[in-house]
N, C-alpha and C. Protein backbone atom coordinates (compact mmCIF):
# COMPACT_ATOMS: atom_id res chain seq x y z
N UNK A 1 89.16 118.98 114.74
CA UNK A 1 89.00 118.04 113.66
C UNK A 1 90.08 118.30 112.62
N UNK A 2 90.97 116.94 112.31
CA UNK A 2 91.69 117.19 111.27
C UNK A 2 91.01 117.01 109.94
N UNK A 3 91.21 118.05 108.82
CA UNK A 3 90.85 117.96 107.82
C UNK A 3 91.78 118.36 106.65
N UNK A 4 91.98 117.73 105.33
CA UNK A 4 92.73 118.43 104.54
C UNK A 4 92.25 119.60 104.07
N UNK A 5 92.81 120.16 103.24
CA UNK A 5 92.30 121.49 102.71
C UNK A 5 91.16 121.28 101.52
N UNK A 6 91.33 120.06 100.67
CA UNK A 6 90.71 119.43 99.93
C UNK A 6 89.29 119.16 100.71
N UNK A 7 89.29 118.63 101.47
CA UNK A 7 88.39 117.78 102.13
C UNK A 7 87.54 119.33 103.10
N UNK A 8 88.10 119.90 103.31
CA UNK A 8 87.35 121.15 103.91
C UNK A 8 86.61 122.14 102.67
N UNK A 9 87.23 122.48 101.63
CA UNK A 9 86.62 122.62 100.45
C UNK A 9 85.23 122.58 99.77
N UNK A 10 85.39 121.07 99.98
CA UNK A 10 84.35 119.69 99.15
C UNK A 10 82.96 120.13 100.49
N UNK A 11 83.44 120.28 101.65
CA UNK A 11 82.81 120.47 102.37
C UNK A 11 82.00 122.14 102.69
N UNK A 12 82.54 123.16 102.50
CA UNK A 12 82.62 124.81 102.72
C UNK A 12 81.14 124.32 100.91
N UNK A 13 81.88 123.82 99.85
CA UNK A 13 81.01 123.50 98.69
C UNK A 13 79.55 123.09 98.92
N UNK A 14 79.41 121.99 99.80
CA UNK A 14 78.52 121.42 100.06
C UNK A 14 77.45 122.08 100.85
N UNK A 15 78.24 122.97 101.78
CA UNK A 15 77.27 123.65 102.56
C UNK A 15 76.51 125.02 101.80
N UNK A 16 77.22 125.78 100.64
CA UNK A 16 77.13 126.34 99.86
C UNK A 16 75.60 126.10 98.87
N UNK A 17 75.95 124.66 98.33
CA UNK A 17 74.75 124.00 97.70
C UNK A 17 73.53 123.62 98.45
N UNK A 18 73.59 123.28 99.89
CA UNK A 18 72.71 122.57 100.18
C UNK A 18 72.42 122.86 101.27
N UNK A 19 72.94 124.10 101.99
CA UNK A 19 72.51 124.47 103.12
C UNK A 19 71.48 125.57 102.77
N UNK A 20 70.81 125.97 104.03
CA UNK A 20 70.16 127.05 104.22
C UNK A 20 70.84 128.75 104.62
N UNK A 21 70.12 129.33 104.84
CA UNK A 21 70.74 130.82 104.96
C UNK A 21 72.01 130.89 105.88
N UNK A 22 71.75 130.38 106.87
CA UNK A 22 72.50 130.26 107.95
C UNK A 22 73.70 129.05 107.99
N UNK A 23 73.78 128.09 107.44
CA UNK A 23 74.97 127.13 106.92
C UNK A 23 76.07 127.95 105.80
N UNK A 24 74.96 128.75 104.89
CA UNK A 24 75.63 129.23 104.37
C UNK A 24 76.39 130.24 104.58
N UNK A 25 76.03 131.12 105.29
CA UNK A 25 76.84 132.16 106.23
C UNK A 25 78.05 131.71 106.90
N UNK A 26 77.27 130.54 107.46
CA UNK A 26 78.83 129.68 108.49
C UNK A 26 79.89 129.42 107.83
N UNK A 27 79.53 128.69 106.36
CA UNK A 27 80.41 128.16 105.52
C UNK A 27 81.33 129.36 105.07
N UNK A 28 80.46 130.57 104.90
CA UNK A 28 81.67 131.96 104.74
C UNK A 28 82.91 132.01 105.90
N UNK A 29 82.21 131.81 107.17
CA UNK A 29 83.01 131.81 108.27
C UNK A 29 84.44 130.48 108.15
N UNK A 30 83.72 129.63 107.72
CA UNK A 30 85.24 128.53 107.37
C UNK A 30 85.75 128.81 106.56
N UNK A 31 85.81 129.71 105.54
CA UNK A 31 86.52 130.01 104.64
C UNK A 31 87.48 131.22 105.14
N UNK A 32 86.99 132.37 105.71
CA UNK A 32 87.92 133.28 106.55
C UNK A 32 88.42 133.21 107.47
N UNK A 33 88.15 131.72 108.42
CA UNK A 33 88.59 131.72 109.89
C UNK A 33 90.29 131.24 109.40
N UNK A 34 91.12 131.96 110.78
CA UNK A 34 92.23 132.05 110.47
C UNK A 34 92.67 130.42 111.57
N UNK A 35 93.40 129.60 111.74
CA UNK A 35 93.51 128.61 112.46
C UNK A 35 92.81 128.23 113.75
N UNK A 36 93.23 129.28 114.74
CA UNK A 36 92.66 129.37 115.65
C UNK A 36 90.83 129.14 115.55
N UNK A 37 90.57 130.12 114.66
CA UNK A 37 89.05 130.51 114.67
C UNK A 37 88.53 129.10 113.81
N UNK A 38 89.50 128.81 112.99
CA UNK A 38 88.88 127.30 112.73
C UNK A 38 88.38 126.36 113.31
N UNK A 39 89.59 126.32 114.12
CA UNK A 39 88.96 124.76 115.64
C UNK A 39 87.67 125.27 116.43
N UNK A 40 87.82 126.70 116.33
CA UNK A 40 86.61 126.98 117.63
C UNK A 40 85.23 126.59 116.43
N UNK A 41 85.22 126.97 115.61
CA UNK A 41 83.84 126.80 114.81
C UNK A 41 83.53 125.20 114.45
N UNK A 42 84.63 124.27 114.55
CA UNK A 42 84.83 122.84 114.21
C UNK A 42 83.85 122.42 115.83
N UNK A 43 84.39 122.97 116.64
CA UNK A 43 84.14 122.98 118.21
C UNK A 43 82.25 123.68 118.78
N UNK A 44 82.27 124.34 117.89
CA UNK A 44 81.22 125.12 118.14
C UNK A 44 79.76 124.68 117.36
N UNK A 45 80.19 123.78 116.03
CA UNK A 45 79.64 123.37 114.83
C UNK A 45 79.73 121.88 114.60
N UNK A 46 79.65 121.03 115.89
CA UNK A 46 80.10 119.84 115.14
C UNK A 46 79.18 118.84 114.48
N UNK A 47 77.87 119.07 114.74
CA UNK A 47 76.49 118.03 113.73
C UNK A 47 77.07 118.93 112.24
N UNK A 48 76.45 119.93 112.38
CA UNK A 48 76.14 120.94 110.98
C UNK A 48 77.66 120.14 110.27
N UNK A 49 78.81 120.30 110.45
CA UNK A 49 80.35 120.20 110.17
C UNK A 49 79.87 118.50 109.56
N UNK A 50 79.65 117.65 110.40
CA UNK A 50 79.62 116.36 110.41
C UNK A 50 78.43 115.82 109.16
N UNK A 51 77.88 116.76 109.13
CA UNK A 51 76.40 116.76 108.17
C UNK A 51 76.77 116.89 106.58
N UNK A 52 77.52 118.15 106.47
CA UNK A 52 78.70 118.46 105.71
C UNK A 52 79.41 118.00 105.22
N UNK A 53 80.04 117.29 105.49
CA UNK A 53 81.14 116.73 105.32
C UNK A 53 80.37 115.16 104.74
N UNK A 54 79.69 114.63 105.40
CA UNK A 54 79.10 113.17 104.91
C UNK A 54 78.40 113.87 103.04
N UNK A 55 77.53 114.65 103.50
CA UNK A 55 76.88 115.13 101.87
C UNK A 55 78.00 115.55 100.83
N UNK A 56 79.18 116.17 101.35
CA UNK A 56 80.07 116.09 100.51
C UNK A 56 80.64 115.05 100.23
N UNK A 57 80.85 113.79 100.63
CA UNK A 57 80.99 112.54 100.81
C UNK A 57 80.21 111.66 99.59
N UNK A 58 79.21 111.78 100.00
CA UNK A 58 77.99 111.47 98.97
C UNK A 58 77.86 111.98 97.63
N UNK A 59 78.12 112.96 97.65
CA UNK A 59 77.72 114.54 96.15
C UNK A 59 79.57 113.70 95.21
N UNK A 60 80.16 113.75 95.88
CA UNK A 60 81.33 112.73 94.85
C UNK A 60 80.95 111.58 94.51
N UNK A 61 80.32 110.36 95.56
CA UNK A 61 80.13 109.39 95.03
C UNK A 61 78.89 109.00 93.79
N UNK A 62 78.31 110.48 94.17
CA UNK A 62 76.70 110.50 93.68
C UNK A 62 77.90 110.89 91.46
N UNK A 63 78.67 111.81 91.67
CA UNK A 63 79.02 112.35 90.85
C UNK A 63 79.58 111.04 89.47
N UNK A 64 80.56 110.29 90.42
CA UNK A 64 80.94 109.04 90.07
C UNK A 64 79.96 108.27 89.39
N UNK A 65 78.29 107.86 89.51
CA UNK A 65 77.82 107.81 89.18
C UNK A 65 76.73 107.67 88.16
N UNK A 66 76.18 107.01 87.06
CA UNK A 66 75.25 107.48 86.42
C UNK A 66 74.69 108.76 86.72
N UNK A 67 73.78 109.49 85.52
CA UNK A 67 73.27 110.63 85.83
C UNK A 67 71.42 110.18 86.22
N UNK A 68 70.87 108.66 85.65
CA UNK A 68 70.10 108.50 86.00
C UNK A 68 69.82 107.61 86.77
N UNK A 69 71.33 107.33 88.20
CA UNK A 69 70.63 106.27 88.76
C UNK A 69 69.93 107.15 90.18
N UNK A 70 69.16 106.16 90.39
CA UNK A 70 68.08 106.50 91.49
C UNK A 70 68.39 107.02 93.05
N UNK A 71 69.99 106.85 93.11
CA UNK A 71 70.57 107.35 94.44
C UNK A 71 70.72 108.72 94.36
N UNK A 72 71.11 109.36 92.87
CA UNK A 72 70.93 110.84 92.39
C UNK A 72 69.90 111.87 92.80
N UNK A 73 68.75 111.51 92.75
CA UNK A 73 67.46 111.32 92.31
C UNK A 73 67.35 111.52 94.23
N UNK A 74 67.51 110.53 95.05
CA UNK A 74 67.18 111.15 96.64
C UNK A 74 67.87 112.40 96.78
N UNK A 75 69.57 112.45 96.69
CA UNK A 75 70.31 113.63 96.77
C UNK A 75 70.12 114.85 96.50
N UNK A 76 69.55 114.68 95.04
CA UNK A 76 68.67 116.07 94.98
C UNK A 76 67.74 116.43 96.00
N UNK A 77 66.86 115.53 96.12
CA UNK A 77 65.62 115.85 97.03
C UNK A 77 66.06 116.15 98.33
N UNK A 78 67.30 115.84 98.81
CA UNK A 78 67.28 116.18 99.91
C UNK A 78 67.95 117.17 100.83
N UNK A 79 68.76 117.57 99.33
CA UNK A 79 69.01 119.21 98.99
C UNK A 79 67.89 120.17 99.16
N UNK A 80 67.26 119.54 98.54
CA UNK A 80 66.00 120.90 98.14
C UNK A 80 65.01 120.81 99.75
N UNK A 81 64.85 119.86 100.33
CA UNK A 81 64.37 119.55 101.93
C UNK A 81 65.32 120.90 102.96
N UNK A 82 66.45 121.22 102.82
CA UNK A 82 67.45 121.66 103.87
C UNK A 82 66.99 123.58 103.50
């Protein structure tokens, strides 16, 4: 998977916030994997990655946003669900 460095970030972030024990661990792993070890975990990880990446997707547009509109308001909740 091509990704910018930006866009892998927003994502390593996301899993940080809103994952569980084990996303979050992984997300350590994308941060130290050296190229190689990148693709294999992209390869090895691709819902969790894909999951990721959309909520980071969302968590900007959510940001863009009012603070009280009602799309906010699921995002949280479905943070706190994971």
């Amino acid at each position: 998977m091509t990704q910018t460095y930006d866009e892998k970030l927003q994502m390593v972030d996301a899993m940080h916030r809103y994952g569980g024990s084990f996303v979050i661990a992984l997300a350590e792993c994308f941060i130290r994997a050296d190229a190689h070890n990148l693709d294999r975990l992209y390869q090895a990880f691709p819902e969790i990655v894909a999951r990721y990446i959309q909520i980071a997707r969302d968590s900007r547009a959510a940001e863009a946003r009012p603070l009280d509109a009602p799309e906010n308001d699921a995002r949280r909740e479905e943070g706190r669900r994971q």
